[in-house]
PDB file of N, CA and C in Angstrom:
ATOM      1  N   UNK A   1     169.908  76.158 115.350  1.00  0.00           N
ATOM      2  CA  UNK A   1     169.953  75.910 116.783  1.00  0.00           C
ATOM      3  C   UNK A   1     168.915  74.845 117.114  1.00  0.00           C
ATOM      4  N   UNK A   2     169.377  73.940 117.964  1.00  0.00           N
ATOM      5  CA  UNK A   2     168.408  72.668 118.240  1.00  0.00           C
ATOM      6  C   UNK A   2     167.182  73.010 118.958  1.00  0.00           C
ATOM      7  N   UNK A   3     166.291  72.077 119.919  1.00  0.00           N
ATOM      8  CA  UNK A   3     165.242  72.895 121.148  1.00  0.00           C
ATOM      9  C   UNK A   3     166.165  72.741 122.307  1.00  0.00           C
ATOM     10  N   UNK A   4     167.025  71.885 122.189  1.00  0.00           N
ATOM     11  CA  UNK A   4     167.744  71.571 123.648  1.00  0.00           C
ATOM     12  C   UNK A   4     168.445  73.349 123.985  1.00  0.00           C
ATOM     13  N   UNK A   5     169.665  74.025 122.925  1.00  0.00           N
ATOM     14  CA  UNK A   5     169.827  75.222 122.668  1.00  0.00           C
ATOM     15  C   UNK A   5     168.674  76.336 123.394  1.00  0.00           C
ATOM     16  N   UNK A   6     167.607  75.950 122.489  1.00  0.00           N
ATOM     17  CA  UNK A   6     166.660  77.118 123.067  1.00  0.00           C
ATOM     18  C   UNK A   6     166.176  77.342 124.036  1.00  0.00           C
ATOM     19  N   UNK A   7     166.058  76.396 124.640  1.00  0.00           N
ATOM     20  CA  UNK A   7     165.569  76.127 125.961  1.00  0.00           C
ATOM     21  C   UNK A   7     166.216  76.656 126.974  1.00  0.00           C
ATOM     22  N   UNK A   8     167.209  76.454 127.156  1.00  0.00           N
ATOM     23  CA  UNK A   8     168.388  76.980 127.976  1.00  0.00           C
ATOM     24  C   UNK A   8     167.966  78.388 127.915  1.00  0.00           C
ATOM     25  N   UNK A   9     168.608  78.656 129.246  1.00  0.00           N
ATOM     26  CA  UNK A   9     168.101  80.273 129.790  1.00  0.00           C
ATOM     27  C   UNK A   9     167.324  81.099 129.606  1.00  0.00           C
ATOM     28  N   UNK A  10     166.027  80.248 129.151  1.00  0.00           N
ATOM     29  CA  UNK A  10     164.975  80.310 129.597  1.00  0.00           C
ATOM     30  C   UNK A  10     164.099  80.528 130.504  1.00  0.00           C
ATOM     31  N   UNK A  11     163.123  81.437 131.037  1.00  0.00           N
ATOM     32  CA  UNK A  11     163.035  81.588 132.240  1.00  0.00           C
ATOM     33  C   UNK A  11     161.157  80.737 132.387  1.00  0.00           C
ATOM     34  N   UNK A  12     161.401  79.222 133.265  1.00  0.00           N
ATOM     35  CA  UNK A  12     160.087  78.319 133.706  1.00  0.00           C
ATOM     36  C   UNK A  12     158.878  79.574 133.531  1.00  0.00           C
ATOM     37  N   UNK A  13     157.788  78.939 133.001  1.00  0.00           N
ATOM     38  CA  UNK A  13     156.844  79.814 133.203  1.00  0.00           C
ATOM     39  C   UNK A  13     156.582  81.172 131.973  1.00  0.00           C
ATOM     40  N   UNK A  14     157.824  81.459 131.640  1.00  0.00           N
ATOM     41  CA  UNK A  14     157.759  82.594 130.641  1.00  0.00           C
ATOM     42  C   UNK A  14     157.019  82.249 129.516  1.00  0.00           C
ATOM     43  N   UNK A  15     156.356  83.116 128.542  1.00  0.00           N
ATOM     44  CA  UNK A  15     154.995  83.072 127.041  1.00  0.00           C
ATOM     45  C   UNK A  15     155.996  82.716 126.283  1.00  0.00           C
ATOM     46  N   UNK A  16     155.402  81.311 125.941  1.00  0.00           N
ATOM     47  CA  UNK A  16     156.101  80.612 124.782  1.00  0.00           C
ATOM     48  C   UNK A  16     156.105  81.474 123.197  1.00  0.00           C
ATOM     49  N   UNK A  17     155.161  82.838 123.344  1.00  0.00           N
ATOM     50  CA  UNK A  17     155.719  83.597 122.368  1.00  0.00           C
ATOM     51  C   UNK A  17     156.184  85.001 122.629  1.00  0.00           C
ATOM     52  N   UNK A  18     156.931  84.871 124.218  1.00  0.00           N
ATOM     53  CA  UNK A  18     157.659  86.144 124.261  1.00  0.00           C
ATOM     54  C   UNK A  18     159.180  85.831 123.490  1.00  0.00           C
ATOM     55  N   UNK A  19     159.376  87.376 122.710  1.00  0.00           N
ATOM     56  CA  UNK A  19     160.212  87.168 121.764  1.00  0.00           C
ATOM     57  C   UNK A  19     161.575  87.475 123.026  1.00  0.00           C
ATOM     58  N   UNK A  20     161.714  87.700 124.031  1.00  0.00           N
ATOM     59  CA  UNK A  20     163.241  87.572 124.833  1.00  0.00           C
ATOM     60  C   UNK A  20     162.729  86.950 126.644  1.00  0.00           C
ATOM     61  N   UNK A  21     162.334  85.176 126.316  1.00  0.00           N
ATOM     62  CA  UNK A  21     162.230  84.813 127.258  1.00  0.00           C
ATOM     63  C   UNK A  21     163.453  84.384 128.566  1.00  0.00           C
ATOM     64  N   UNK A  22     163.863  85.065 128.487  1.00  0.00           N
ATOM     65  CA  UNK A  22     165.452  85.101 130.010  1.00  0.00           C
ATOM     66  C   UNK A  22     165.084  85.444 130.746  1.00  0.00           C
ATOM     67  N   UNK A  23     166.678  85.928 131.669  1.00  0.00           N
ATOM     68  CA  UNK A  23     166.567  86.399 132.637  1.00  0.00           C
ATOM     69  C   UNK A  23     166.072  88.061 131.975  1.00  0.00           C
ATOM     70  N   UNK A  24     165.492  88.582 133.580  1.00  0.00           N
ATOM     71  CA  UNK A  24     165.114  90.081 133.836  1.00  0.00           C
ATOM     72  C   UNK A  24     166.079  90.873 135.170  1.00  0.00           C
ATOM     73  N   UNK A  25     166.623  91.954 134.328  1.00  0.00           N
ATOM     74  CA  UNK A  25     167.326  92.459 134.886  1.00  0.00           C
ATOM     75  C   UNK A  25     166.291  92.693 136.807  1.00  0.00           C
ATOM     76  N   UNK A  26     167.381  92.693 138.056  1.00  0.00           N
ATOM     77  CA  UNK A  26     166.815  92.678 139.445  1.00  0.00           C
ATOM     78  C   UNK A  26     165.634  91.145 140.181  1.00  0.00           C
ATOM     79  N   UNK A  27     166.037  90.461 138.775  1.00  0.00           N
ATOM     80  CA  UNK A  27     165.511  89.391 139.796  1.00  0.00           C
ATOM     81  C   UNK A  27     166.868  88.427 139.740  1.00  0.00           C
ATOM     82  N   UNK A  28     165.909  87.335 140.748  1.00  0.00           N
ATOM     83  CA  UNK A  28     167.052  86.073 141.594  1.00  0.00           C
ATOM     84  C   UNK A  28     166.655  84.922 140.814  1.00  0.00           C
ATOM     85  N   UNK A  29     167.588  84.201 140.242  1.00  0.00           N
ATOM     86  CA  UNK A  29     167.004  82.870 139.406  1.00  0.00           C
ATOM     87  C   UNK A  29     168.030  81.367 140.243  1.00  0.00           C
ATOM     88  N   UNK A  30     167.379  80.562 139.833  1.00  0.00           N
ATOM     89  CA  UNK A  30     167.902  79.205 140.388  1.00  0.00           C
ATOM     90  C   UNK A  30     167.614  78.126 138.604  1.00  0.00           C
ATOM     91  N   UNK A  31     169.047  77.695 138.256  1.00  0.00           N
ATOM     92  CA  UNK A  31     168.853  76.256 137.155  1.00  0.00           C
ATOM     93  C   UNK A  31     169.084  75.628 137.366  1.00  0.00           C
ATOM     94  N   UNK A  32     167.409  74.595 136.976  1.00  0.00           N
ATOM     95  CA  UNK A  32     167.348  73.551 137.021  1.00  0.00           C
ATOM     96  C   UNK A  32     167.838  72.707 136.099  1.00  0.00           C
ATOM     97  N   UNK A  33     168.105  71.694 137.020  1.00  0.00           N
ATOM     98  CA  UNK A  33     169.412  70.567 135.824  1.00  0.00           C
ATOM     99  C   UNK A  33     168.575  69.043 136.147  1.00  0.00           C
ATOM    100  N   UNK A  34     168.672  68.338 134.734  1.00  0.00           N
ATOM    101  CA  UNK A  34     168.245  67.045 134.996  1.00  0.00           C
ATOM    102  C   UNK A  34     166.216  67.554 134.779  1.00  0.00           C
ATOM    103  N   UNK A  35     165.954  65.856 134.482  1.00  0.00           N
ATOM    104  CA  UNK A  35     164.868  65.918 134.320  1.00  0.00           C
ATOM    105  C   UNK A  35     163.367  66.866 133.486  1.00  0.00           C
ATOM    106  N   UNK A  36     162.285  66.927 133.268  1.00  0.00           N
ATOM    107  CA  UNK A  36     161.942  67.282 132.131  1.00  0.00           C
ATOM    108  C   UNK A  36     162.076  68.882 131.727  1.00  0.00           C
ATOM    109  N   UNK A  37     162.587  69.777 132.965  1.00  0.00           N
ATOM    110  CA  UNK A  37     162.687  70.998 132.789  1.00  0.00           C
ATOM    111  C   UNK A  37     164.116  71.093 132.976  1.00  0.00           C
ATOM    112  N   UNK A  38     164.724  70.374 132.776  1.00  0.00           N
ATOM    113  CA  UNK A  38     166.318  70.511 132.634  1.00  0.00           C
ATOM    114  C   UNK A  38     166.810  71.910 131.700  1.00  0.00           C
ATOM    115  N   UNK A  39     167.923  72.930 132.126  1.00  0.00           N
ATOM    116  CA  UNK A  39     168.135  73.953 131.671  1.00  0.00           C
ATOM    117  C   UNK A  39     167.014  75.400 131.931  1.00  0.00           C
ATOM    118  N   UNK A  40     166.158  75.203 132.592  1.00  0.00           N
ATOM    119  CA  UNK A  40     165.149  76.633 132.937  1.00  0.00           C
ATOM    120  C   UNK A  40     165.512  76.765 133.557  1.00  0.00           C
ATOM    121  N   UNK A  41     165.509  78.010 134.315  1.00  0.00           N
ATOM    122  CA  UNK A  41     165.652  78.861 134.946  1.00  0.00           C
ATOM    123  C   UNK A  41     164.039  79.502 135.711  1.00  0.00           C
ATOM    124  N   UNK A  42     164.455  79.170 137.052  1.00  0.00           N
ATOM    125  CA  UNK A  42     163.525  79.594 137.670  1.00  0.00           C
ATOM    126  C   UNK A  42     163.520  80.905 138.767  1.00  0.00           C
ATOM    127  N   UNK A  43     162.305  81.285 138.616  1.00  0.00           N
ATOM    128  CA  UNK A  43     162.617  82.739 139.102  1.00  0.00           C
ATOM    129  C   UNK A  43     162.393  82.522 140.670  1.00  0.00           C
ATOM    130  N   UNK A  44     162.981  83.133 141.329  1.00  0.00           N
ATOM    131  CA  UNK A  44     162.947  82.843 142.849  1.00  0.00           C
ATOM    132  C   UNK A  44     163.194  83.815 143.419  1.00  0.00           C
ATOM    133  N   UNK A  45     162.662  85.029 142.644  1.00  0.00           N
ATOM    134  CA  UNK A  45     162.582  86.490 143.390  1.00  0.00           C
ATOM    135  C   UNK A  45     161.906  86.367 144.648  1.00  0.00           C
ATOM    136  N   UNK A  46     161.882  86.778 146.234  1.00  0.00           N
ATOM    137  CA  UNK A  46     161.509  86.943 147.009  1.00  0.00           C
ATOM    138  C   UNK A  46     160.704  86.109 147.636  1.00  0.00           C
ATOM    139  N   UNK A  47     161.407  84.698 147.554  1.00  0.00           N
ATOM    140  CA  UNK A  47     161.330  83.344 148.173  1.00  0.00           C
ATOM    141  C   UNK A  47     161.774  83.405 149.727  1.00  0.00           C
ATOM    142  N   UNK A  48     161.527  83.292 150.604  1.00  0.00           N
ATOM    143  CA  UNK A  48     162.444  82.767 151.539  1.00  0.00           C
ATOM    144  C   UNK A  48     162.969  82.012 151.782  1.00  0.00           C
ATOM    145  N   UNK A  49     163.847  81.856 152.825  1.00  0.00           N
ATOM    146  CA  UNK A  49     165.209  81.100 152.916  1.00  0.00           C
ATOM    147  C   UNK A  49     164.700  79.421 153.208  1.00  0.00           C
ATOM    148  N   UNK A  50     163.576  79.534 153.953  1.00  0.00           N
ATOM    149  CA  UNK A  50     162.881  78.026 154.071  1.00  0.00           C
ATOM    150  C   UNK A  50     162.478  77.298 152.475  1.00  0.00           C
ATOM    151  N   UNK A  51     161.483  78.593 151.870  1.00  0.00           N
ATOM    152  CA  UNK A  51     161.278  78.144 150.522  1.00  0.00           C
ATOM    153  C   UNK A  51     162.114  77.732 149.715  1.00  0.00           C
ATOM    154  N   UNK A  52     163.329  78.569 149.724  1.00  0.00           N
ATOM    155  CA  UNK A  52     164.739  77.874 149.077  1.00  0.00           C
ATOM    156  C   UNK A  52     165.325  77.146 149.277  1.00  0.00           C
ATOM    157  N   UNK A  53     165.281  76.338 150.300  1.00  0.00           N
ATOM    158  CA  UNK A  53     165.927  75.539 151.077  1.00  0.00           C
ATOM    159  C   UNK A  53     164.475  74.276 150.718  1.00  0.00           C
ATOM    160  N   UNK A  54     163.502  74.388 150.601  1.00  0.00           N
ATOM    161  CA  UNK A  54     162.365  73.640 150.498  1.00  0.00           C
ATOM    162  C   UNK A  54     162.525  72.697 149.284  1.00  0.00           C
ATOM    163  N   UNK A  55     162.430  73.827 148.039  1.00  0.00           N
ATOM    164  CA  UNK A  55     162.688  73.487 146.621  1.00  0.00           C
ATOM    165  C   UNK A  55     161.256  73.648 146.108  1.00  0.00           C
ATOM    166  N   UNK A  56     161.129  73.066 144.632  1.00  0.00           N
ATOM    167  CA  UNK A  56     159.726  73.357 144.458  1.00  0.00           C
ATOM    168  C   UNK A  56     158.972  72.118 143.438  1.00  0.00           C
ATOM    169  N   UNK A  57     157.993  71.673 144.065  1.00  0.00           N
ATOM    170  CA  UNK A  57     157.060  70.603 142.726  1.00  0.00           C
ATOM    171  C   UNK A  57     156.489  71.884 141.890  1.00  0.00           C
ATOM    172  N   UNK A  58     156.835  72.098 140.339  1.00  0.00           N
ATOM    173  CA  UNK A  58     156.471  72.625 139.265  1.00  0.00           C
ATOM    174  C   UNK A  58     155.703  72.183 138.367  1.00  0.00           C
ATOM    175  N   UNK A  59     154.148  72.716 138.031  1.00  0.00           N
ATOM    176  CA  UNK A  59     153.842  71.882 136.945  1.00  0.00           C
ATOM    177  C   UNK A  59     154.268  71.848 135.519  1.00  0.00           C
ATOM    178  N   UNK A  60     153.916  70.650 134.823  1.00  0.00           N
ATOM    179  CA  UNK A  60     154.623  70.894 133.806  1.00  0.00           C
ATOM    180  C   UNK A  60     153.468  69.520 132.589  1.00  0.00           C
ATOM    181  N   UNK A  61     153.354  69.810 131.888  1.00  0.00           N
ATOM    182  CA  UNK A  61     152.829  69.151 130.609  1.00  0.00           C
ATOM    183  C   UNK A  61     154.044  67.533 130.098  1.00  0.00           C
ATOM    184  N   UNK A  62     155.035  67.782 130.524  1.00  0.00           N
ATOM    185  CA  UNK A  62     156.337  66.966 129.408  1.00  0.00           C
ATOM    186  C   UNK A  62     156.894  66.163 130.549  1.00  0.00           C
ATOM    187  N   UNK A  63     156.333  66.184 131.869  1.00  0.00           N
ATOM    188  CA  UNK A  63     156.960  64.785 132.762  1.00  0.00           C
ATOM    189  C   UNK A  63     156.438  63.735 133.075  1.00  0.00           C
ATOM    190  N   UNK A  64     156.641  62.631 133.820  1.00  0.00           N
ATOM    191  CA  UNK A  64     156.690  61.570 133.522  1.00  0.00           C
ATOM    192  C   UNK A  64     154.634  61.054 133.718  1.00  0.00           C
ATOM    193  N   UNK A  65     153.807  62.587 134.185  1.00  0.00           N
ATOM    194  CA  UNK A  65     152.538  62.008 134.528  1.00  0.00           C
ATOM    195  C   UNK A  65     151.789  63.054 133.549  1.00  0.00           C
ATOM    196  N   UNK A  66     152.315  63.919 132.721  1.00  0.00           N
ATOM    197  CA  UNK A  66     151.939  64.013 131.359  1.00  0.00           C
ATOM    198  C   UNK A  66     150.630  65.622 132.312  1.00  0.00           C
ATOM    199  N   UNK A  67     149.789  66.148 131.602  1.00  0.00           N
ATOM    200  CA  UNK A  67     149.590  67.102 132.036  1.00  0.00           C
ATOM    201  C   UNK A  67     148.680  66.942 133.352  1.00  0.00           C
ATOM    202  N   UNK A  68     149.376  68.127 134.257  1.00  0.00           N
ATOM    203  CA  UNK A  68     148.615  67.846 135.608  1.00  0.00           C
ATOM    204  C   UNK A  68     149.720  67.425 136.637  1.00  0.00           C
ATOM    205  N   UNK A  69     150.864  66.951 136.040  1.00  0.00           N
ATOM    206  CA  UNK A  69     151.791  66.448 136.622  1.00  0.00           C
ATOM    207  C   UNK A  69     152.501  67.308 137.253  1.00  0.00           C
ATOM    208  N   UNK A  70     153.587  66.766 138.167  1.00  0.00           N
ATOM    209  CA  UNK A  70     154.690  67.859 138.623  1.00  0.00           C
ATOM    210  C   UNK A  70     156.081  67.215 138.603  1.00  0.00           C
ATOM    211  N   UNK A  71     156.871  68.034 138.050  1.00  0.00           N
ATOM    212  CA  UNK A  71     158.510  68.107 138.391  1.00  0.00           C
ATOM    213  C   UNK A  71     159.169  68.791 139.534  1.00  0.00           C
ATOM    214  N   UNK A  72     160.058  67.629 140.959  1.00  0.00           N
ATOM    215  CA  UNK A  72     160.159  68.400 142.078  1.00  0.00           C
ATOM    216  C   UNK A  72     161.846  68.491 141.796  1.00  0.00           C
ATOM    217  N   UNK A  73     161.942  69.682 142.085  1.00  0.00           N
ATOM    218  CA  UNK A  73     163.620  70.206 142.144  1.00  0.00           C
ATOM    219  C   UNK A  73     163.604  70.699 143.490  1.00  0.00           C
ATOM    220  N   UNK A  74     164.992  70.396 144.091  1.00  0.00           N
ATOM    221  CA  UNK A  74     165.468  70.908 145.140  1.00  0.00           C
ATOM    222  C   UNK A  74     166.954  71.785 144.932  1.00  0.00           C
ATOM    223  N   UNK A  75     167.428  72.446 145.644  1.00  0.00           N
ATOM    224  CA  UNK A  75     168.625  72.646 145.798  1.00  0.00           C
ATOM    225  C   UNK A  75     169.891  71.866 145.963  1.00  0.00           C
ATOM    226  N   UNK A  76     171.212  71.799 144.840  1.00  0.00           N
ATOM    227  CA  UNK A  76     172.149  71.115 145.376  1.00  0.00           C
ATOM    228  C   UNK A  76     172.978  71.305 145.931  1.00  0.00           C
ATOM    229  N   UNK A  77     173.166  69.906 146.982  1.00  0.00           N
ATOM    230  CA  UNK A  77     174.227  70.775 148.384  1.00  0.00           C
ATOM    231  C   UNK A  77     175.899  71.164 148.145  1.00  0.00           C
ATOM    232  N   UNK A  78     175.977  72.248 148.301  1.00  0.00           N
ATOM    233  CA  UNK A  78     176.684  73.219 147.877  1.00  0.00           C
ATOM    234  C   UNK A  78     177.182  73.912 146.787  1.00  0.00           C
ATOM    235  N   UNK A  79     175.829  74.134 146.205  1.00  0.00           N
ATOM    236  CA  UNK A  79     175.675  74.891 145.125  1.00  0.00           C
ATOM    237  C   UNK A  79     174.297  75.011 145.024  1.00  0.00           C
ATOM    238  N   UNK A  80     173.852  75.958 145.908  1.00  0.00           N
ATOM    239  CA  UNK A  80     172.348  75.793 145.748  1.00  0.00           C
ATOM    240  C   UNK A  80     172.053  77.172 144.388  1.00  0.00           C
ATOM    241  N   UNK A  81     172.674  77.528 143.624  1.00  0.00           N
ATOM    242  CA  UNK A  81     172.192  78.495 142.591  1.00  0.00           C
ATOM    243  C   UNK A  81     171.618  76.854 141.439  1.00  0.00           C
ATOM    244  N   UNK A  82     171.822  75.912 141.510  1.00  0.00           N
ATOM    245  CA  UNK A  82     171.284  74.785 140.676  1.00  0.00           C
ATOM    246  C   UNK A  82     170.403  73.948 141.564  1.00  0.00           C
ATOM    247  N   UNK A  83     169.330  73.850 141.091  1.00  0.00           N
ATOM    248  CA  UNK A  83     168.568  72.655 141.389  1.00  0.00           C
ATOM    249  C   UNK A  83     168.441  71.570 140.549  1.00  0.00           C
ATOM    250  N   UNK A  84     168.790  70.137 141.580  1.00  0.00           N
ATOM    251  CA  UNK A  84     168.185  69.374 140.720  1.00  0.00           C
ATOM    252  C   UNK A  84     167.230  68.547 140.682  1.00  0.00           C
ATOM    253  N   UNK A  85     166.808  67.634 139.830  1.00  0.00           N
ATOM    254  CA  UNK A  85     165.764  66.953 139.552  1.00  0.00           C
ATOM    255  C   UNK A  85     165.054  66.314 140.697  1.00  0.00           C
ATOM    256  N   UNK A  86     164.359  65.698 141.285  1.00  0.00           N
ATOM    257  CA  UNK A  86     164.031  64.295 142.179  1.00  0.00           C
ATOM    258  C   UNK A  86     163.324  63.946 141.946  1.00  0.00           C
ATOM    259  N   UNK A  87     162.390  63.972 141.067  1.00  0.00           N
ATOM    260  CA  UNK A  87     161.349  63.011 139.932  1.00  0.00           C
ATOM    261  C   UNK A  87     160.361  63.928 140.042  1.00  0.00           C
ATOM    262  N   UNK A  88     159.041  62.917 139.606  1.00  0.00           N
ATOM    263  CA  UNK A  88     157.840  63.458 139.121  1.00  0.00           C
ATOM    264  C   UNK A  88     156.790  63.161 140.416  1.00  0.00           C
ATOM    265  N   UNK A  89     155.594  63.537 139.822  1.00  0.00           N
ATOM    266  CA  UNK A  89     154.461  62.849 140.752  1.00  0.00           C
ATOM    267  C   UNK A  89     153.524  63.844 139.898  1.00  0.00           C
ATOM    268  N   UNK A  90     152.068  62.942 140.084  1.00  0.00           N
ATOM    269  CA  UNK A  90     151.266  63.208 139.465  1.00  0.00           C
ATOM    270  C   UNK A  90     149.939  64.374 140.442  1.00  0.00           C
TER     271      UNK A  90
END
């Protein structure tokens, strides 16, 4: 299996040595598509409707401003269970 494979349904944020990083049964997830966290899954248990509707800058080590940086995903319109990409910022 490749990393692209592993990565996928994956849940953002989860211990890179938990041995069953997914989903958890009773929570709410949103995937992200595009850009450096493309395929995670983010948990969006008990967000509100503004926050979801907001989207989120995530940090992340692997985008375009390297660590410290952020990846911003929003919701896509009409299909907001996927977010996607809208770049970086440092």
């Amino acid at each position: 299996m490749n990393d692209d494979a592993l990565m996928r349904g994956r849940v953002y944020g989860a211990d890179h040595d938990d041995p069953d990083p997914g989903r958890r049964p009773g929570r709410v997830y949103r995937e992200l598509v595009a850009g450096p966290l493309d395929g995670l899954l983010l948990d969006v248990t008990g967000w509100s409707e503004q926050d979801l509707a907001d989207g989120a800058a995530l940090p992340t080590e692997i985008g375009a401003h390297g660590a410290g940086g952020r990846a911003h995903y929003g919701p896509r319109p009409g299909d907001p269970r996927h977010w996607d990409w809208a770049g970086d910022s440092a």
